[in-house]
Protein backbone atom coordinates (compact mmCIF):
# COMPACT_ATOMS: atom_id res chain seq x y z
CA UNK A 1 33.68 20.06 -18.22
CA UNK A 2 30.78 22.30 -17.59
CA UNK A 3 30.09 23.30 -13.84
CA UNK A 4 27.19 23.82 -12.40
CA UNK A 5 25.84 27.16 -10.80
CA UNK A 6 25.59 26.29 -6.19
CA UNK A 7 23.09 28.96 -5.45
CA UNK A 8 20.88 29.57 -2.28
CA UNK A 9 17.00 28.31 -2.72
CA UNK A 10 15.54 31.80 -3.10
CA UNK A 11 18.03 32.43 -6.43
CA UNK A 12 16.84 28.99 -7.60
CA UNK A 13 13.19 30.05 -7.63
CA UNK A 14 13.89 33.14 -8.93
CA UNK A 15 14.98 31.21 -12.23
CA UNK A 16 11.08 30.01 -12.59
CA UNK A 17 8.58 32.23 -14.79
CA UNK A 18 5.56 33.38 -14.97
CA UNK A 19 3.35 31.09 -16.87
CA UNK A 20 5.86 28.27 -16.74
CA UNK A 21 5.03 24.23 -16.93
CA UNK A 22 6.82 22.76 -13.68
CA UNK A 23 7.47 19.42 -12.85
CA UNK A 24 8.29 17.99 -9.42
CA UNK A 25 9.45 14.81 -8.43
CA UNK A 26 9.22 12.74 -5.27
CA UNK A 27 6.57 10.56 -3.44
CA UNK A 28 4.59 11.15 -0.58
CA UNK A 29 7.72 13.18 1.42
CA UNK A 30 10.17 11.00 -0.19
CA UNK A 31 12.65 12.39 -2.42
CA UNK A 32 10.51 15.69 -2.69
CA UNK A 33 12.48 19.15 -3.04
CA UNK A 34 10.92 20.42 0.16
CA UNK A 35 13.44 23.47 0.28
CA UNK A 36 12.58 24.42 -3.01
CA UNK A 37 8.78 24.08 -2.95
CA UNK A 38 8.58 25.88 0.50
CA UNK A 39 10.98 28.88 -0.98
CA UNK A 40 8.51 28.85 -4.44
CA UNK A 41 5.67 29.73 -2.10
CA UNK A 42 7.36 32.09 -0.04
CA UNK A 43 8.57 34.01 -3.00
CA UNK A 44 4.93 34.30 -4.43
CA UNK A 45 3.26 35.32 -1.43
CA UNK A 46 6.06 37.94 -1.14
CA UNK A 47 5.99 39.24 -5.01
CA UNK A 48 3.03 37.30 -6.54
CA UNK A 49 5.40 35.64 -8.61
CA UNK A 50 5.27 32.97 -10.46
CA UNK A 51 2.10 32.91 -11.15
CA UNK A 52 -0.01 31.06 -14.01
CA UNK A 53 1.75 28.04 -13.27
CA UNK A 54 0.94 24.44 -14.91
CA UNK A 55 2.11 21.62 -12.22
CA UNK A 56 3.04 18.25 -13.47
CA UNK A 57 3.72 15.72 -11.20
CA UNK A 58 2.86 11.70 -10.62
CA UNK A 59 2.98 10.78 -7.11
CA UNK A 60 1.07 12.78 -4.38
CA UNK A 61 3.52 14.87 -2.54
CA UNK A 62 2.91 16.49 0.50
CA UNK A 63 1.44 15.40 4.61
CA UNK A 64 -2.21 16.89 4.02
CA UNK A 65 -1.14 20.17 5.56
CA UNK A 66 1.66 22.28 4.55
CA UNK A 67 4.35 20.55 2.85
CA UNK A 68 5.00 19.15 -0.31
CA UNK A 69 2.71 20.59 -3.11
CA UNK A 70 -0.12 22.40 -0.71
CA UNK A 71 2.97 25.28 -0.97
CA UNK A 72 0.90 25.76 -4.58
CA UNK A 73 -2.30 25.99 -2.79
CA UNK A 74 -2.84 29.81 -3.47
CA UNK A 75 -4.98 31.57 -5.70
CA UNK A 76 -3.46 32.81 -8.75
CA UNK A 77 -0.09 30.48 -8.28
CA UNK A 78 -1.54 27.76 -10.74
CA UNK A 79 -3.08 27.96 -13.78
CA UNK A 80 -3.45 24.29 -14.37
CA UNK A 81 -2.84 21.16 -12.34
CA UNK A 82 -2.21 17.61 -14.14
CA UNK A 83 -1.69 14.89 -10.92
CA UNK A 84 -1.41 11.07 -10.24
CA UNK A 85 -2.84 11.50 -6.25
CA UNK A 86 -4.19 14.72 -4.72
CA UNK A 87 -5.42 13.27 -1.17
CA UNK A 88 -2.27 14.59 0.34
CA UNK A 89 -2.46 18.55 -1.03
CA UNK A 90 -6.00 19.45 0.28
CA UNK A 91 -5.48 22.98 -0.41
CA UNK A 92 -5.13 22.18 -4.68
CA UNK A 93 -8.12 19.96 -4.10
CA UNK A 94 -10.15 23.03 -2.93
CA UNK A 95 -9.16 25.02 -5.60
CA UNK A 96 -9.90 21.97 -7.74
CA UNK A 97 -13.47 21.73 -6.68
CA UNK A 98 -13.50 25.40 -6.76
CA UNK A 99 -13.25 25.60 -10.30
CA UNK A 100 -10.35 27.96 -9.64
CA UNK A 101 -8.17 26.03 -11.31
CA UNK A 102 -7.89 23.39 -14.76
CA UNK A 103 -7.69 20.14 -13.20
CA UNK A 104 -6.77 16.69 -14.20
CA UNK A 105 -6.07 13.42 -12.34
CA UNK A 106 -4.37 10.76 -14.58
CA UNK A 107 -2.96 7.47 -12.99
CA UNK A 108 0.31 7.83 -11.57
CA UNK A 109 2.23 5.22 -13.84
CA UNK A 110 1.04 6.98 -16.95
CA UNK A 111 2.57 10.25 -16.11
CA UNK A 112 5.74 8.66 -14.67
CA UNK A 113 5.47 7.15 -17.92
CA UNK A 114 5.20 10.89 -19.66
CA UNK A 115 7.73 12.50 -18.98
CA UNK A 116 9.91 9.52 -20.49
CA UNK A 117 8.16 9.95 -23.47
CA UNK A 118 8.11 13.79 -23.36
CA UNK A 119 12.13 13.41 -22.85
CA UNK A 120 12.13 11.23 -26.34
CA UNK A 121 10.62 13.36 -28.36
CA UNK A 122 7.41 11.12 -28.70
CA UNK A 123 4.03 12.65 -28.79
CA UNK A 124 2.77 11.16 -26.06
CA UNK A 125 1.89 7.76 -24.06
CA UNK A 126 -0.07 4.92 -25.31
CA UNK A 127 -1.25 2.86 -23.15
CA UNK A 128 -4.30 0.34 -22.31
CA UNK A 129 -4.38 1.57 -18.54
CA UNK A 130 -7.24 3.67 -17.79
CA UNK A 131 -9.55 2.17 -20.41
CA UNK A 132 -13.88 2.24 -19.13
CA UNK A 133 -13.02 4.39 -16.66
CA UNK A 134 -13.29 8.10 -15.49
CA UNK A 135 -9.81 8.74 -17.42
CA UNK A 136 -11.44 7.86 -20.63
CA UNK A 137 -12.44 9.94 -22.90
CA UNK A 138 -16.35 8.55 -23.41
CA UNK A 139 -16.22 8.84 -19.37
CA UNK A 140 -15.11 12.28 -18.97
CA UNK A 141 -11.13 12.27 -19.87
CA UNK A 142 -9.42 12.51 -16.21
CA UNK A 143 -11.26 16.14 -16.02
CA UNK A 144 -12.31 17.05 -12.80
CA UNK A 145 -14.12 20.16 -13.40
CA UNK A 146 -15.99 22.21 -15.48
CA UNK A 147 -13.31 24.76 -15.97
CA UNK A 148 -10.95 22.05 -17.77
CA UNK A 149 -12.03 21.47 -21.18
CA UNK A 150 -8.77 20.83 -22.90
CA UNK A 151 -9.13 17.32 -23.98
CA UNK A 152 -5.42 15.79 -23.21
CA UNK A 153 -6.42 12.20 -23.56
CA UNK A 154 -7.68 10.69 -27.00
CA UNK A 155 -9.25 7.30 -27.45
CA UNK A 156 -7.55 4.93 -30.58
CA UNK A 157 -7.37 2.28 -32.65
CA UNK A 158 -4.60 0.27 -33.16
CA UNK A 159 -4.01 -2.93 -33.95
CA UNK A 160 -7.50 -3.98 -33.39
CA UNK A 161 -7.63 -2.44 -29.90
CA UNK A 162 -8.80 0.14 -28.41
CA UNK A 163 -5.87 2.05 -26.68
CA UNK A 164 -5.60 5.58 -24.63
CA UNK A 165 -3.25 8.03 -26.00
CA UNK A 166 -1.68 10.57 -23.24
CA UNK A 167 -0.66 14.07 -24.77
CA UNK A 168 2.81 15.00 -24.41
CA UNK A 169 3.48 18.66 -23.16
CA UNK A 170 6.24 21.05 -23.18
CA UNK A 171 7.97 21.44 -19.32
CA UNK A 172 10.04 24.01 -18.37
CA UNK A 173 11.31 23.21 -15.00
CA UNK A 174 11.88 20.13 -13.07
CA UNK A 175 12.29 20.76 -9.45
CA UNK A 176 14.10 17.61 -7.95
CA UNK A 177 15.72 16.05 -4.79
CA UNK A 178 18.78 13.87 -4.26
CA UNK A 179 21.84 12.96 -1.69
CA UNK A 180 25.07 14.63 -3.25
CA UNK A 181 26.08 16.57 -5.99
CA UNK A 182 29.55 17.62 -6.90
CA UNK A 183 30.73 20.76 -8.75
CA UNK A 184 29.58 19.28 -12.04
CA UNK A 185 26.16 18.94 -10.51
CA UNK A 186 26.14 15.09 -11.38
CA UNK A 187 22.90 14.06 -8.36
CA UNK A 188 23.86 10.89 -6.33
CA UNK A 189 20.89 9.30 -4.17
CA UNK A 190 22.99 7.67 -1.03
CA UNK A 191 20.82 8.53 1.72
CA UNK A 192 17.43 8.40 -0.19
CA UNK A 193 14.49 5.77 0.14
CA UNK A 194 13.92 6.01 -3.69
CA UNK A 195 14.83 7.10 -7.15
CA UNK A 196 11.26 7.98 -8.31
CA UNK A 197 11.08 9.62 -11.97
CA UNK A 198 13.80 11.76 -11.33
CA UNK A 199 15.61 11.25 -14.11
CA UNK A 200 12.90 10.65 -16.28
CA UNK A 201 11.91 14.96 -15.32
CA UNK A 202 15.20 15.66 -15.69
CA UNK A 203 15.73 14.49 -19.65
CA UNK A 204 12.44 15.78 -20.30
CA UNK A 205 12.65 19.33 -18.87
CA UNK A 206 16.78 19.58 -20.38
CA UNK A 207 14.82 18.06 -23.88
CA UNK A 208 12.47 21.07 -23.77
CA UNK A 209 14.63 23.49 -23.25
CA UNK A 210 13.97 24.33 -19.44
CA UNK A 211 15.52 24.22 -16.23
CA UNK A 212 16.26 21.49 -14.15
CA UNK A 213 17.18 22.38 -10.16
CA UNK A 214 17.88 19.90 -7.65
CA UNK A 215 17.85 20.24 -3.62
CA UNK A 216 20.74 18.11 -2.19
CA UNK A 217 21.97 17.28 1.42
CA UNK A 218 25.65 17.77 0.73
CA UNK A 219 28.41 18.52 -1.84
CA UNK A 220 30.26 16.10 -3.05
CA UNK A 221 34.28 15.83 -4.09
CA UNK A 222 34.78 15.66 -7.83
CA UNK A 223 35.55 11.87 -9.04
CA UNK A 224 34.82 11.07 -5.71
CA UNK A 225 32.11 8.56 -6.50
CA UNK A 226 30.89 5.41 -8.50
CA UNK A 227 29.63 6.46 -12.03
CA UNK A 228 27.28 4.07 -11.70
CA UNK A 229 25.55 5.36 -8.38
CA UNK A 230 24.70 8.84 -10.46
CA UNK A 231 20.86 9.08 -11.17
CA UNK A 232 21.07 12.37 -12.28
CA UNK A 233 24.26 12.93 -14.34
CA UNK A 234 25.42 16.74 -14.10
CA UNK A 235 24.60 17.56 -17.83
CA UNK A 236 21.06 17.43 -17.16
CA UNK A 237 21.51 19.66 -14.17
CA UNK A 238 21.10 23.93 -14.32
CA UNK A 239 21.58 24.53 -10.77
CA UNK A 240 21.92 22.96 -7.25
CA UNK A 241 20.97 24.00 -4.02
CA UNK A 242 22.63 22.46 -0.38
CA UNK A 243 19.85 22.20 2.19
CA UNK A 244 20.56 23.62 5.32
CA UNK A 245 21.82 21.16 7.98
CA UNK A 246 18.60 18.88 9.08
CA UNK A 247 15.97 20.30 6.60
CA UNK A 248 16.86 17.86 4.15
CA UNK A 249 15.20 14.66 5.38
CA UNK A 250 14.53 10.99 4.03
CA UNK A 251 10.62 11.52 4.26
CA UNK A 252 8.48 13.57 6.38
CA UNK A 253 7.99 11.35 9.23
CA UNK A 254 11.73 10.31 9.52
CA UNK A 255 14.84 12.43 9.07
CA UNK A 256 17.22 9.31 8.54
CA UNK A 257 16.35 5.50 8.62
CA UNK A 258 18.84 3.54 6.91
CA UNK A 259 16.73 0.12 6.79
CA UNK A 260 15.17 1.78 4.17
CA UNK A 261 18.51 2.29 2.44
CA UNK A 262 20.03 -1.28 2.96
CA UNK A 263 19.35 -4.85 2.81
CA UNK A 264 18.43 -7.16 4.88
CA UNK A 265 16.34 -10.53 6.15
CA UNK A 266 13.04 -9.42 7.06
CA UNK A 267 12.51 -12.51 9.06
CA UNK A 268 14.53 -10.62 12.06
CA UNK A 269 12.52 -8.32 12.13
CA UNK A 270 10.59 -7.53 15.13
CA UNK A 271 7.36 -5.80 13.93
CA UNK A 272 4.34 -4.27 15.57
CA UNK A 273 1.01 -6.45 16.43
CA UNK A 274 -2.34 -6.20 14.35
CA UNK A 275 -4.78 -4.40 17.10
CA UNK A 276 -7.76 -6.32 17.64
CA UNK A 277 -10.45 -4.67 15.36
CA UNK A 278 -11.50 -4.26 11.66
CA UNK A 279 -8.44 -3.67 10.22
CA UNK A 280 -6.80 -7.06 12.03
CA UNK A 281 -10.00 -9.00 10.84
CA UNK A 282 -9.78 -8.18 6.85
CA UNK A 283 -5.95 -8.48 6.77
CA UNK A 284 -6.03 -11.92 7.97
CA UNK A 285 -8.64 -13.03 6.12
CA UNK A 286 -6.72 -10.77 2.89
CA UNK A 287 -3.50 -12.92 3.66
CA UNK A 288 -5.40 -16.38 2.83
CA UNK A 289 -4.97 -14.89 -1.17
CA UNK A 290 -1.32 -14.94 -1.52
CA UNK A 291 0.18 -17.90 -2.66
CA UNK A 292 3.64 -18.78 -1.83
CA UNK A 293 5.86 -17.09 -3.89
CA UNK A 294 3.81 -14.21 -5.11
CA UNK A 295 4.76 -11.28 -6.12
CA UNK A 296 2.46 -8.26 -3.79
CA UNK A 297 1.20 -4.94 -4.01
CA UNK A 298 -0.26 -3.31 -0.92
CA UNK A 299 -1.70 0.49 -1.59
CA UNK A 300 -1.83 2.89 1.64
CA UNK A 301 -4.04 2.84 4.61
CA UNK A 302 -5.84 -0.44 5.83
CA UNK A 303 -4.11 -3.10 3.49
CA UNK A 304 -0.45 -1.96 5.04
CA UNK A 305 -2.01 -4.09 7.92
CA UNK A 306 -1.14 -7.48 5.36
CA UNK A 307 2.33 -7.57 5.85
CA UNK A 308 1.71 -7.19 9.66
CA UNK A 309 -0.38 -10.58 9.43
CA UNK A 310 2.21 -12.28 7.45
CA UNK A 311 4.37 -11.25 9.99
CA UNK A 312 2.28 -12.70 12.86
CA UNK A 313 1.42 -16.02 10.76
CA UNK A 314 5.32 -16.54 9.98
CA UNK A 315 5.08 -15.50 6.07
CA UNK A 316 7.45 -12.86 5.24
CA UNK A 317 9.89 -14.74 3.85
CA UNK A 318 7.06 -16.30 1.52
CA UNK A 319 6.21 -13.90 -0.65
CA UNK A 320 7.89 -10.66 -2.41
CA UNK A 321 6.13 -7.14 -1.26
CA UNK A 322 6.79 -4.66 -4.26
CA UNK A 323 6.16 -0.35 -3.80
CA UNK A 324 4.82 1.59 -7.05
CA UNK A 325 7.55 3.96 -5.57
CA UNK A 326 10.09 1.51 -7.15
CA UNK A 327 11.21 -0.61 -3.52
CA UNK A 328 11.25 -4.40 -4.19
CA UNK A 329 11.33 -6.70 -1.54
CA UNK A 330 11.51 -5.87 2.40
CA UNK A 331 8.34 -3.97 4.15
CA UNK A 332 6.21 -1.19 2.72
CA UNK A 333 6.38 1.57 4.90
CA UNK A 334 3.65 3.39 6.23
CA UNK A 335 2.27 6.66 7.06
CA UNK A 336 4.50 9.99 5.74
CA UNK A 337 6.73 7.54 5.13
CA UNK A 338 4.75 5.44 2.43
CA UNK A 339 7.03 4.66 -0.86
CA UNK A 340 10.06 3.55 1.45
CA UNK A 341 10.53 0.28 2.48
CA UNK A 342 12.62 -1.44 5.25
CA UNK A 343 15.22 -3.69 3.56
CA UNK A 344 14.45 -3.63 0.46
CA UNK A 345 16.18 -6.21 -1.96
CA UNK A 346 16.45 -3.38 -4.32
CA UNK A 347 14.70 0.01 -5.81
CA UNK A 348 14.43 0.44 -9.08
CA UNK A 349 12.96 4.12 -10.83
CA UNK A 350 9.06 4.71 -10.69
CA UNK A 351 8.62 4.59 -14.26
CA UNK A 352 10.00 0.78 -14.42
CA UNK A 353 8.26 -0.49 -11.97
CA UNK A 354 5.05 0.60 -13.72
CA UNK A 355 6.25 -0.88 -16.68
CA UNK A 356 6.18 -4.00 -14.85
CA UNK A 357 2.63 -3.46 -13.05
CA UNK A 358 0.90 -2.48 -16.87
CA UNK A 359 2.43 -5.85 -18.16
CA UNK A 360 0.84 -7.88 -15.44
CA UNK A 361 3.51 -8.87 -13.37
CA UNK A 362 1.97 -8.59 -10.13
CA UNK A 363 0.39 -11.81 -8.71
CA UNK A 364 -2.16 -10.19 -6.41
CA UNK A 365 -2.65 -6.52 -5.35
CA UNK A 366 -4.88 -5.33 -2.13
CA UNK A 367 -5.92 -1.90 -2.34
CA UNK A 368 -9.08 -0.02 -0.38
CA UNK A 369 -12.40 0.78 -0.66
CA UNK A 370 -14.31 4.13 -0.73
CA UNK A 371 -16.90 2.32 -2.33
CA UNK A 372 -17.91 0.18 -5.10
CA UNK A 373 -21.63 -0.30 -6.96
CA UNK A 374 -23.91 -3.49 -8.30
CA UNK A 375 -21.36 -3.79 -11.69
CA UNK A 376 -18.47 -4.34 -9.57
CA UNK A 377 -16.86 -0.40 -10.11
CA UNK A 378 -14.81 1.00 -7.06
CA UNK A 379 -14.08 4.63 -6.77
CA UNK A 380 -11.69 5.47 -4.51
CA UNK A 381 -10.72 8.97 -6.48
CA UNK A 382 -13.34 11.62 -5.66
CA UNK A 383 -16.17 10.99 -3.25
CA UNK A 384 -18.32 12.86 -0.44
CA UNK A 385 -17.00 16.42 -1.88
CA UNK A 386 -13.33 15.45 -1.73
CA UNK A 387 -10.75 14.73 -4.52
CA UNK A 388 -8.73 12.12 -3.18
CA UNK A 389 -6.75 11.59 -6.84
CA UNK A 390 -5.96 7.99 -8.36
CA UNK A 391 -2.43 7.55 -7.58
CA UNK A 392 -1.28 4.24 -8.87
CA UNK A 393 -4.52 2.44 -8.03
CA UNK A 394 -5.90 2.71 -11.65
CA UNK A 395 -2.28 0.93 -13.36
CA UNK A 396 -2.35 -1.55 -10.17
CA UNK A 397 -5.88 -2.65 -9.75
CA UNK A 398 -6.57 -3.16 -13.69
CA UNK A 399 -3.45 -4.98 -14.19
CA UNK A 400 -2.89 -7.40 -11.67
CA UNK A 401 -3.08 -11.15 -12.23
CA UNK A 402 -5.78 -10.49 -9.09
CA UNK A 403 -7.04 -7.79 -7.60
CA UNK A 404 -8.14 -8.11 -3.57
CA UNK A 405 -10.47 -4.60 -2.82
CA UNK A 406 -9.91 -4.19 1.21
CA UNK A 407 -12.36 -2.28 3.73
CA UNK A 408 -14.86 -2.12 6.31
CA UNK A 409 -18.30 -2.41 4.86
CA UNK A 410 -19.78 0.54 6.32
CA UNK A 411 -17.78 3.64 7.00
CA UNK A 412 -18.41 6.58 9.86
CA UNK A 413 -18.27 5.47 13.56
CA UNK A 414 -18.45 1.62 12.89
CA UNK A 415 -17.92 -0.45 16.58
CA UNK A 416 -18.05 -4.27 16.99
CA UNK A 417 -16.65 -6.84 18.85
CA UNK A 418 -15.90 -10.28 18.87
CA UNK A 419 -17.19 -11.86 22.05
CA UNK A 420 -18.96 -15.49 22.48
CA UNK A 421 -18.22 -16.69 18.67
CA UNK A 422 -19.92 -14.36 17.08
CA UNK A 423 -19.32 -10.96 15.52
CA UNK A 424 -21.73 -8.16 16.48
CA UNK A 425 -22.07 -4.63 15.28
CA UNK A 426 -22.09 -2.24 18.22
CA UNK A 427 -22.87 0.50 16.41
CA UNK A 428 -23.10 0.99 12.67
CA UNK A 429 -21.31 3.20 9.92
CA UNK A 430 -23.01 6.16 9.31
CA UNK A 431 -22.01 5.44 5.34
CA UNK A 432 -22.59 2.19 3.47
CA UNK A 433 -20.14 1.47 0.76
CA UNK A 434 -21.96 -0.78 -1.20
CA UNK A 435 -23.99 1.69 -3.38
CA UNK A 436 -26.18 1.72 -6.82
CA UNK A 437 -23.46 3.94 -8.83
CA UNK A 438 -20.23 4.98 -7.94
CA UNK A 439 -19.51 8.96 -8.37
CA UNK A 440 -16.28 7.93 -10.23
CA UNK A 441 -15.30 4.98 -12.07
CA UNK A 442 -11.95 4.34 -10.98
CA UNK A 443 -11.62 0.43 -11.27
CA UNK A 444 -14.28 -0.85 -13.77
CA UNK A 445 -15.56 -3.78 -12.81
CA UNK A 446 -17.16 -4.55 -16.72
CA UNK A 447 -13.43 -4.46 -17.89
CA UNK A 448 -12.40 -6.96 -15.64
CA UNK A 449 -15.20 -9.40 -16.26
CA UNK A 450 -14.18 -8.99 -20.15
CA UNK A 451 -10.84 -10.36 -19.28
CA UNK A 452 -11.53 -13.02 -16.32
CA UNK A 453 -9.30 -11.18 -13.59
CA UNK A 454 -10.54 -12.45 -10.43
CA UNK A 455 -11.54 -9.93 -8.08
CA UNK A 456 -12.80 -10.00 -4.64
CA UNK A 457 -13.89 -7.76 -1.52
CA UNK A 458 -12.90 -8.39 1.96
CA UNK A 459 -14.44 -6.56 4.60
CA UNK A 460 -14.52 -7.37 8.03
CA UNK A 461 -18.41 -9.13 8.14
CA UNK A 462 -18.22 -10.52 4.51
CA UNK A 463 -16.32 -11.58 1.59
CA UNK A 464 -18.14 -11.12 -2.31
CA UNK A 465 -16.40 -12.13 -5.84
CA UNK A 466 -16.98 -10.49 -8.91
CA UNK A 467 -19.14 -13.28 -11.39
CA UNK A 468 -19.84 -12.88 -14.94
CA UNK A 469 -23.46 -11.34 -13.49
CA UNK A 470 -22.18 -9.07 -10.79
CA UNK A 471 -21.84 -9.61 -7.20
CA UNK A 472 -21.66 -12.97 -5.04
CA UNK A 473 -21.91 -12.64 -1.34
CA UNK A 474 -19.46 -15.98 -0.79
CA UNK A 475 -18.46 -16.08 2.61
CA UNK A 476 -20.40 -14.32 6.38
CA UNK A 477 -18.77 -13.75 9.18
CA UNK A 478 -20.29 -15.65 12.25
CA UNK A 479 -22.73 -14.18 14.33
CA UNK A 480 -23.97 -11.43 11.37
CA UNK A 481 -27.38 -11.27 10.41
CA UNK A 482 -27.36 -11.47 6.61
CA UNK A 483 -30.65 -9.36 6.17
CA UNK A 484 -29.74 -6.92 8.84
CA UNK A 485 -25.97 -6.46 8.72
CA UNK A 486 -25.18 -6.84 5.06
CA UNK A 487 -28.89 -6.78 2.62
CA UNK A 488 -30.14 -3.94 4.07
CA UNK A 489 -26.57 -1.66 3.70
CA UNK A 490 -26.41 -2.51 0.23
CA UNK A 491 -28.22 -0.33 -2.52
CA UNK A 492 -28.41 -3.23 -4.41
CA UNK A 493 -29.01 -7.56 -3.98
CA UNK A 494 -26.04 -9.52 -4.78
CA UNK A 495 -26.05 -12.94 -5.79
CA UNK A 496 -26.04 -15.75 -2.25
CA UNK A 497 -23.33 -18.32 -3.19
CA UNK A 498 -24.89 -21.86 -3.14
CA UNK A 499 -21.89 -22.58 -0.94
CA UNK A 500 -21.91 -19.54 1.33
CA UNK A 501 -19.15 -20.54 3.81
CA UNK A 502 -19.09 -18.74 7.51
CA UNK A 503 -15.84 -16.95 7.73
CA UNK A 504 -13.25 -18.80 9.83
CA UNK A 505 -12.97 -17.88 13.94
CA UNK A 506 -9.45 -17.80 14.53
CA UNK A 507 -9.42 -14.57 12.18
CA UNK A 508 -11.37 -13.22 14.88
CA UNK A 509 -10.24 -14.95 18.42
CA UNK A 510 -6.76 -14.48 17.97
CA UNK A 511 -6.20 -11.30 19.54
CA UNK A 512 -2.64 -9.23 18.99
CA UNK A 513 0.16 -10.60 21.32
């Protein structure tokens, strides 16, 4: 049996070329090859090599500083970036908008999707996901700036549908994380929150010829383990590195949590009150649209705050939260810790879990709002001279049995209170949401009139569905004038429901405990 080369992090990255495609695996900080990113960047601002790089990864890695995949941020390092979610790797979004560098942003499930296909030999992913929207090609092809003019998306026919086809791409190295390894270099994930695409990178670099390198916590004895617990068996594996003690860590907000590693009721829990505020007021209100039983997505930032209301109302144990990340079951984590979840029933790889989201498994999905225009498109992917990236919002959003957008209806200092029944605005967001076009079409609100998914927007002074004709303001909150507070921070007039109802008190009176 072959054995696999144990060398330091520095003679890892030495192995990676000039010019070379380079894949990296992980979400958020989980499962990310932090050791071997950090020593990448270290050993080109030391020898200004490699440089001319391609970077291929699906899930935004990194804490919006330093870690993760801002170690690329230098110029000269990349040639070309192709990315699910770049909000958390400001320094490639500069370069981005820079025109410094080719840049794409394609939706996180599709490229998780990739490299499977890239590993079979296919020519590429077809898919329905990202159809009307900035990813297509008659809307500009997931290009986000001048300097990219490859075309790597293609719009068919097939079938009698219209269908996106994804280019595959050669990759040369797959930079990867996991628990244990033993001299074989077979990767087992024991202490890790998820799976991701590892494997997925790993067949497709080893398939292309390149060079797959993992970062692991510890060495393991030979036949030590279950053959079932390897993710990463050792014949896809060119060399391993051991992470010094404590600089291997679950994610970047937590070195070791191990409810996000076992099972568990989530009705003992004991978690954290909603603060009184915006973010309480639209997750209660968001909680009224899951069903019991349903099967939930909740995307980062203010619609983590749902599972918090379930908690409060009793309702954990009534409904099934699911992470794109591949956790099913148990609570999304939040945070640098976002793709982990606290007992999780089980985690299943990245790519799978999309497979389930594109085929409409999901019952409901909440996910925020940068802002959204009169034909019912959202953008929450580049806005207000910032690429914030896609992530899995674009597979999520357009596949969901319903889709809940979540968000404060004006953005940029925004006060209120609740006090006497009413809601008042103390002082107003400097940015209204609601405008006439969005800068980038990232949900498309046409496409989901054409096939009667029911979407709505919650914010904290107003609730609107998507109609066949656009927007219906259907619910106010009480106390908000409807001409001051809500018609005149909209660039356009929605529709008044005959029945406009006045949002319930208690999601307002019933402050956190």
């Amino acid at each position: 049996m072959r054995k696999v080369k144990i060398m330091t992090a520095s003679e890892a990255v030495a192995m990676i070329p000039d010019g070379a495609s380079l894949a990296t695996g992980g979400f958020v900080g989980c499962t990310h090859p932090e050791l071997l990113t950090a020593e990448l960047e270290k050993r080109f601002l030391e020898e200004g090599s490699p440089s001319g790089l391609t970077l291929v990864y699906a899930a935004g890695q990194g804490d919006g500083k330093s870690r993760g995949l801002n170690h690329f941020g230098h110029e000269g390092m990349l040639k070309r970036v192709i990315g699910g979610h770049w909000n958390l790797a400001p320094a490639m979004g500069r370069m981005a908008l820079e025109n410094r560098i080719e840049a794409y942003n394609f939706p996180q499930g599709v490229i998780s999707q990739l490299f499977r296909e890239i590993a079979s030999g296919t020519p590429g992913r077809l898919t329905h996901v990202g159809l009307h929207t900035f990813v297509d090609p008659r809307h500009g092809g997931g290009k986000l700036n001048e300097r990219s003019v490859e075309d790597l998306v293609e719009l068919v026919q097939l079938a009698g549908r219209e269908w996106l086809f994804y280019k595959a791409f050669k990759l040369d190295i797959g930079l990867l994380s996991g628990t244990s390894s033993d001299s074989f270099g077979n990767i087992s994930f024991e202490n890790e929150v998820i799976s991701a695409e590892a494997l997925s990178i790993a067949i497709a670099v080893k398939n292309c010829g390149g060079k797959v390198i993992v970062q692991v916590e510890r060495l393991a004895e030979d036949f030590s383990r279950d053959p079932k617990s390897i993710q990463i068996p050792g014949i896809f594996v060119d060399a391993v590195v051991v992470a010094p003690a404590g600089e291997h860590l679950q994610t970047f907000a937590e070195r070791f949590n191990p409810n996000y590693i076992r099972q568990g009721d989530v009705t003992t829990l004991a978690l954290p009150h909603l603060e009184a505020g915006p973010r309480r007021y639209i997750a209660r209100r968001a909680l009224a649209e899951i069903a019991s039983g349903a099967v939930v997505n909740l995307g980062i930032g203010l619609p983590e705050g749902i599972a918090l209301a379930a908690y409060e109302e009793g309702r954990l144990g009534d409904m099934t939260f699911t992470v794109e990340a591949g956790p099913i079951g148990g609570i999304p984590a939040s945070g640098l810790s976002f793709g982990a979840s606290t007992f999780p029933q089980a985690v299943i790889d990245q790519p799978y879990m999309f497979d389930f989201y594109d085929g409409g498994g999901l019952d409901v999905a909440f996910l925020g709002l940068a802002e959204a225009d009169a034909h019912g498109n959202v953008n929450v992917s580049k806005f207000s001279g910032r690429i914030a990236g896609i992530g899995g919002f674009m597979n999520i959003t357009q596949n969901a049995a319903k889709v809940v957008f979540t968000g404060t209806f004006t953005a940029g200092g925004l006060e209120m209170e609740f006090k006497d029944g009413n809601l008042r605005i103390l002082t107003e967001g400097r940015f209204d949401k609601f405008v006439q076009a969005v800068e980038h079409i990232t949900f498309s609100g046409d496409f989901a009139r054409r096939k009667k998914q029911p979407v709505l927007f919650i914010t904290e002074r107003a609730v609107f569905r998507l109609t066949d004709s656009g927007f219906e303001l259907t619910e106010i909150a009480p106390g908000i004038d409807l001409q001051r507070d809500i018609l005149d921070h909209m660039a356009f007039t929605p529709a008044i429901s005959p029945d406009l109802k006045t949002m319930p008190e208690w999601l307002y009176v019933s402050e956190a405990g």
